[in-house]
C-alpha atoms as a PDB file:
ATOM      1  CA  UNK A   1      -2.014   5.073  32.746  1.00  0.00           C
ATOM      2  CA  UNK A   2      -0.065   8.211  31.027  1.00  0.00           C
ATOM      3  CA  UNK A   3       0.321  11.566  32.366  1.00  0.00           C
ATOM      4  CA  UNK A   4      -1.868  12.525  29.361  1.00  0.00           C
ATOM      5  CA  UNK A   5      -4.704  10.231  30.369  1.00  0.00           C
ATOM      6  CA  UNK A   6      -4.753  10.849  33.724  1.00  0.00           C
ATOM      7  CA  UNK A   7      -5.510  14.469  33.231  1.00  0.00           C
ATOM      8  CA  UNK A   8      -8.314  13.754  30.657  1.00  0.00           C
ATOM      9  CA  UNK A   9      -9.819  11.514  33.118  1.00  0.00           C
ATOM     10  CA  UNK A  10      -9.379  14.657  35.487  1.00  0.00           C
ATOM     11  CA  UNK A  11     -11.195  16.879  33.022  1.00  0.00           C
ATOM     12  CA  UNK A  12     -13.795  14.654  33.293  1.00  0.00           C
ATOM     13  CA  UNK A  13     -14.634  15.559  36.673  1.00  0.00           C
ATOM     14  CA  UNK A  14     -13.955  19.348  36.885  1.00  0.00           C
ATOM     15  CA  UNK A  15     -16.190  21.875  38.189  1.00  0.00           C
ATOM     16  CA  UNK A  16     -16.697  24.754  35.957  1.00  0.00           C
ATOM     17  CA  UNK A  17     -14.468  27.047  37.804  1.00  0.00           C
ATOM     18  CA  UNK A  18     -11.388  24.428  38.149  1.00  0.00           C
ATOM     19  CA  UNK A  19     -12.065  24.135  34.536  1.00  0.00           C
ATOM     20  CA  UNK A  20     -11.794  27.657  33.401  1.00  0.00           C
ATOM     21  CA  UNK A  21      -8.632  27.913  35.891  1.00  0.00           C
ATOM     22  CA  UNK A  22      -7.254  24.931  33.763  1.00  0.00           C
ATOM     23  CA  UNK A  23      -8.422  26.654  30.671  1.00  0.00           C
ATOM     24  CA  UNK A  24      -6.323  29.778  31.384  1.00  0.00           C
ATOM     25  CA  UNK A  25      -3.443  27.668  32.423  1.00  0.00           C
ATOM     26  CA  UNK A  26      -3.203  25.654  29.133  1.00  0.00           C
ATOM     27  CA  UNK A  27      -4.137  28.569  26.922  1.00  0.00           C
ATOM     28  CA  UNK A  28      -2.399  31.726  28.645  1.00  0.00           C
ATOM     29  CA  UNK A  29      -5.968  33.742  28.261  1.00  0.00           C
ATOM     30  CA  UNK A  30      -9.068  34.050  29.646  1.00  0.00           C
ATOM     31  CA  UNK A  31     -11.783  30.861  29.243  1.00  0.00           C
ATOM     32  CA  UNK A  32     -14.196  31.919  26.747  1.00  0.00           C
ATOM     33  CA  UNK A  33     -17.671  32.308  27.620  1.00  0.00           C
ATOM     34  CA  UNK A  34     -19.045  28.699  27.017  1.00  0.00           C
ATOM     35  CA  UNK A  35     -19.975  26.243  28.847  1.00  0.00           C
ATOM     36  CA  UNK A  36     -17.993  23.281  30.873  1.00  0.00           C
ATOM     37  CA  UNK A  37     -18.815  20.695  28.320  1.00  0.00           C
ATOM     38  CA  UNK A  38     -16.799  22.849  25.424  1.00  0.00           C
ATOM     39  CA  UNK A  39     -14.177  23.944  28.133  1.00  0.00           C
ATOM     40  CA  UNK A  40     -12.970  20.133  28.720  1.00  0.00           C
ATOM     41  CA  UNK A  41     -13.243  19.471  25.188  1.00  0.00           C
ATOM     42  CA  UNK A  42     -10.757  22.655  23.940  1.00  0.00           C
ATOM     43  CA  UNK A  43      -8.294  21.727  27.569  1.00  0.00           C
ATOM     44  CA  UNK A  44      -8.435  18.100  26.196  1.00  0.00           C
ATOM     45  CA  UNK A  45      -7.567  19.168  22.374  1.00  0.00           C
ATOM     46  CA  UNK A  46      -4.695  21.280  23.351  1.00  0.00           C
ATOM     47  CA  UNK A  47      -3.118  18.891  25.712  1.00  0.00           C
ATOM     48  CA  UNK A  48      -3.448  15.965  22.367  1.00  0.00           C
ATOM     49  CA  UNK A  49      -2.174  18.337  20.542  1.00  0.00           C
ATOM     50  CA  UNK A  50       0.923  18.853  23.027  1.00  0.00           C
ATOM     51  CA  UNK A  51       1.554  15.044  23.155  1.00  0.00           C
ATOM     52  CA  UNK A  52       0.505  13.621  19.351  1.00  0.00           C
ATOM     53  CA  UNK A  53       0.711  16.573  17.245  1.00  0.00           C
ATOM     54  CA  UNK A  54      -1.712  18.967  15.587  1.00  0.00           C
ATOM     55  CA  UNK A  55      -3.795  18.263  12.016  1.00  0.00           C
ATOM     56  CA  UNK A  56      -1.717  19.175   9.115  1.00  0.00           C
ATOM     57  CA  UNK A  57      -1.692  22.810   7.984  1.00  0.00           C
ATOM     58  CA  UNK A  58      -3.266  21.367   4.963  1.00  0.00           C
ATOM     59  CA  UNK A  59      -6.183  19.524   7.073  1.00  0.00           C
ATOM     60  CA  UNK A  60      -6.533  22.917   8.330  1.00  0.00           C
ATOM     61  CA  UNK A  61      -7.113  24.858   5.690  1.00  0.00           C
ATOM     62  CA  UNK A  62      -9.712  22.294   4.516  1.00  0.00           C
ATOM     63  CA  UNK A  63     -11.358  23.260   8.066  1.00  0.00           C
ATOM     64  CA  UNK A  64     -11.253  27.094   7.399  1.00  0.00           C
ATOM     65  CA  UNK A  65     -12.552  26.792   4.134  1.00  0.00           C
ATOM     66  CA  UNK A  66     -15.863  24.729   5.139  1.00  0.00           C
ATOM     67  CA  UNK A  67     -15.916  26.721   8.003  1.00  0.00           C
ATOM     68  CA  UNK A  68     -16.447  29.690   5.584  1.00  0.00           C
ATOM     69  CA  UNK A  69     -18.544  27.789   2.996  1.00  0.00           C
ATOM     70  CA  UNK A  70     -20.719  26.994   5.953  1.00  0.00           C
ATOM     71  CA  UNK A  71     -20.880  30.587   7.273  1.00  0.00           C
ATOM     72  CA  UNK A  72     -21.426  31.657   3.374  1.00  0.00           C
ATOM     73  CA  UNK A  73     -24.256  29.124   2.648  1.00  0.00           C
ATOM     74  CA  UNK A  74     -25.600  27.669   5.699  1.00  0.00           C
ATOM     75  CA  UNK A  75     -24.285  24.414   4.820  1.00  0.00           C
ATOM     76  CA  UNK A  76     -20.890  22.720   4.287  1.00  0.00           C
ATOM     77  CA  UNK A  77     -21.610  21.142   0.673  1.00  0.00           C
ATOM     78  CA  UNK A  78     -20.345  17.784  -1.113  1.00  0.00           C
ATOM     79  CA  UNK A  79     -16.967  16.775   0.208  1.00  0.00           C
ATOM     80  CA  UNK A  80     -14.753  16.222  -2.999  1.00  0.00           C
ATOM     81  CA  UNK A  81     -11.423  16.089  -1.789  1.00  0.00           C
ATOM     82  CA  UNK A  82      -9.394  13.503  -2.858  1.00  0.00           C
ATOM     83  CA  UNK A  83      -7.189  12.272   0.581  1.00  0.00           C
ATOM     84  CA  UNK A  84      -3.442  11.708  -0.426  1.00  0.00           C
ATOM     85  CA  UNK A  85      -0.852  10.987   1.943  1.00  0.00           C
ATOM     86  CA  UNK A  86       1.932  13.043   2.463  1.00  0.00           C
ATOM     87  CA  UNK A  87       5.004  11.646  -0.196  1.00  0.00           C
ATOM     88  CA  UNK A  88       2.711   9.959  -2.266  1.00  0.00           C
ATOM     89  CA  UNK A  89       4.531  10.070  -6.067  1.00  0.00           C
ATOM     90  CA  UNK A  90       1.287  10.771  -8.802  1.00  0.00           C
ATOM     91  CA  UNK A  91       2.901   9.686 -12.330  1.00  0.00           C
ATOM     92  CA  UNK A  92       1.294  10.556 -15.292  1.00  0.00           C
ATOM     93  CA  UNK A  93       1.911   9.998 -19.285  1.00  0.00           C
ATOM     94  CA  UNK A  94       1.275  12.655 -21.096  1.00  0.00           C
ATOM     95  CA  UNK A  95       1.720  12.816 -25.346  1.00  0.00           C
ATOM     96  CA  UNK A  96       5.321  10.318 -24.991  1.00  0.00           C
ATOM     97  CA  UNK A  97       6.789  11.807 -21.539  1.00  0.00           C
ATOM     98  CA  UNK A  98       6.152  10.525 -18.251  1.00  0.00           C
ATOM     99  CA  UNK A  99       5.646  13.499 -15.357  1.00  0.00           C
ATOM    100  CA  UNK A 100       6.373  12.910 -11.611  1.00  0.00           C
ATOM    101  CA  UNK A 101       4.624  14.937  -8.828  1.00  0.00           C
ATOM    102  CA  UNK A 102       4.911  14.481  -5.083  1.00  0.00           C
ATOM    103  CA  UNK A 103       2.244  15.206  -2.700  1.00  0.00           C
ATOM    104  CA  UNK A 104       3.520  17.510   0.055  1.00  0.00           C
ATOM    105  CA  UNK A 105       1.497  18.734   3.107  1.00  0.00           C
ATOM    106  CA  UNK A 106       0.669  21.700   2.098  1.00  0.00           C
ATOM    107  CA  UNK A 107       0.210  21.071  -1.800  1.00  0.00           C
ATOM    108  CA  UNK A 108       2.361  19.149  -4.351  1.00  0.00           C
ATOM    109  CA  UNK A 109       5.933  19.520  -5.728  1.00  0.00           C
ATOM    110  CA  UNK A 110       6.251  19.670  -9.677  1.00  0.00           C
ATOM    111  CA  UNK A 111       9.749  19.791 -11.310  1.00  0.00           C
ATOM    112  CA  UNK A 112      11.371  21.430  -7.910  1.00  0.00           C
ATOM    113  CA  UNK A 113       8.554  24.264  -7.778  1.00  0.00           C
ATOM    114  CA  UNK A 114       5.519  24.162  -5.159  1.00  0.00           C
ATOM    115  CA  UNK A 115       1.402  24.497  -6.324  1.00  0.00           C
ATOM    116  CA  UNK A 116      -1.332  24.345  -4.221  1.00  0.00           C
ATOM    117  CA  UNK A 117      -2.876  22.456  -6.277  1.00  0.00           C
ATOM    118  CA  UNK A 118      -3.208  19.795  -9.246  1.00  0.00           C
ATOM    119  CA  UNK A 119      -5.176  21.428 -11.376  1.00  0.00           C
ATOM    120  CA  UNK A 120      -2.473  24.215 -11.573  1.00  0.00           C
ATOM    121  CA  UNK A 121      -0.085  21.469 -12.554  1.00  0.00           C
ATOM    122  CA  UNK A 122      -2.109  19.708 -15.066  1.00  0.00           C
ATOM    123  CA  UNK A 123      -2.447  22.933 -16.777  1.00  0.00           C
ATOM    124  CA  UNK A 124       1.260  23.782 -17.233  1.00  0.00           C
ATOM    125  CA  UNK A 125       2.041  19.973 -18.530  1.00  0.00           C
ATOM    126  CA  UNK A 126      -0.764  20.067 -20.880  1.00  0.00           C
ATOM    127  CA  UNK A 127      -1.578  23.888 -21.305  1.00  0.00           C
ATOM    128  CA  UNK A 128      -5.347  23.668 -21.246  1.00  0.00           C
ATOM    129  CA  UNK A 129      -7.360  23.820 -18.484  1.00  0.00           C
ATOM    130  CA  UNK A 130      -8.074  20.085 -16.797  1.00  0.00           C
ATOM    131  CA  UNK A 131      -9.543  18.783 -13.649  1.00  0.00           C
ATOM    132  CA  UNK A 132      -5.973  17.953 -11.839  1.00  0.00           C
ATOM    133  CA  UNK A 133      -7.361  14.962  -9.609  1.00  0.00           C
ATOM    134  CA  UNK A 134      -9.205  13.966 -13.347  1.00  0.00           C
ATOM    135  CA  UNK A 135      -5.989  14.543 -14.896  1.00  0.00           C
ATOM    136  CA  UNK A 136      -4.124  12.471 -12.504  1.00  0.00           C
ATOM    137  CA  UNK A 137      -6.839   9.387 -12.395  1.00  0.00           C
ATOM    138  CA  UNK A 138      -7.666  10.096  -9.017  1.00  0.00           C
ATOM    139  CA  UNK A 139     -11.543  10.857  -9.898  1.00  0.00           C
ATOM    140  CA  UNK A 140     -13.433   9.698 -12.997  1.00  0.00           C
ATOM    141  CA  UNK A 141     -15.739  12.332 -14.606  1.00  0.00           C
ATOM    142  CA  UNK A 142     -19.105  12.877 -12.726  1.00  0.00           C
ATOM    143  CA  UNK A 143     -22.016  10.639 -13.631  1.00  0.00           C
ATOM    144  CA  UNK A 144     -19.279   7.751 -14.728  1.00  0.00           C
ATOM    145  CA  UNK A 145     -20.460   4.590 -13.736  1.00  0.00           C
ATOM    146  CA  UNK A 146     -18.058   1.689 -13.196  1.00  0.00           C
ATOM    147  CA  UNK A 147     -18.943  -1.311 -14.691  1.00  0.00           C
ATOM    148  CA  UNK A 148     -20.139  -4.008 -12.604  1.00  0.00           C
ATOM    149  CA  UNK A 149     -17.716  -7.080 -12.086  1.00  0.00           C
ATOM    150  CA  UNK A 150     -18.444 -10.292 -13.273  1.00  0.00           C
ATOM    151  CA  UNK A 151     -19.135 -13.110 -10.713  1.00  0.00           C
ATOM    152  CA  UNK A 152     -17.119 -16.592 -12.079  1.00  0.00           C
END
């Protein structure tokens, strides 16, 4: 067993003031006012987080912008987003000349300069306004219907 699940298993078993000592001691502030069962899961984030890593500052702005859809609207909407992986190349042919974009974590990279997004950079290759995941072939247009495959 590792070091980090041996103290998740200990979470498990905390009181709620061991937690909120263990709380302070992996966050360097006072435990929030909630209750043991969102204590152990924040400790238990934070120590993950220490060991594997943290999401992706793009993954995280996804978070804060549902968070704020939610908070806006009462509800987080359709999720849309198109998951690329971090150095994925997107090529696309556009009137004779082939175009090259790399998918970065916090956007894409476009003839050595950075945009947050696709649609930015289908608009300066083709200088009208386009869906960039459209543009791209990453998403058909809305209400397209693939045809069905034939059996034989």
């Amino acid at each position: 067993m590792s070091a980090l699940d041996k103290r998740l298993e200990d979470l498990m078993v905390m009181p709620p003031a061991q937690l909120r000592s263990a709380w302070r001691d992996t966050f360097k502030s006072p435990a929030p006012d909630i209750g043991p069962d969102l204590l152990r899961r924040g400790i238990a984030n934070r120590l993950q987080e220490r060991v594997h890593g943290s999401l992706t500052s793009a993954t995280k702005r996804e978070v804060e912008r549902l968070r704020k859809r939610v908070e806006r609207t009462g509800k987080a909407g359709h999720m849309h987003a198109i998951s690329l992986k971090v150095g994925t190349r997107l090529v696309r042919s556009w009137n004779g000349k082939s175009y090259h974009v790399l998918v970065c974590d916090d956007g894409f990279e476009f003839e050595g300069r950075h945009y947050a997004s696709l649609s930015h950079i289908a608009r300066e290759i083709t200088g009208a306004h386009w869906s960039g995941p459209r543009f791209f072939g990453l998403k058909k247009r809305s209400g397209y219907k693939p045809k069905a495959l034939a059996n034989g």
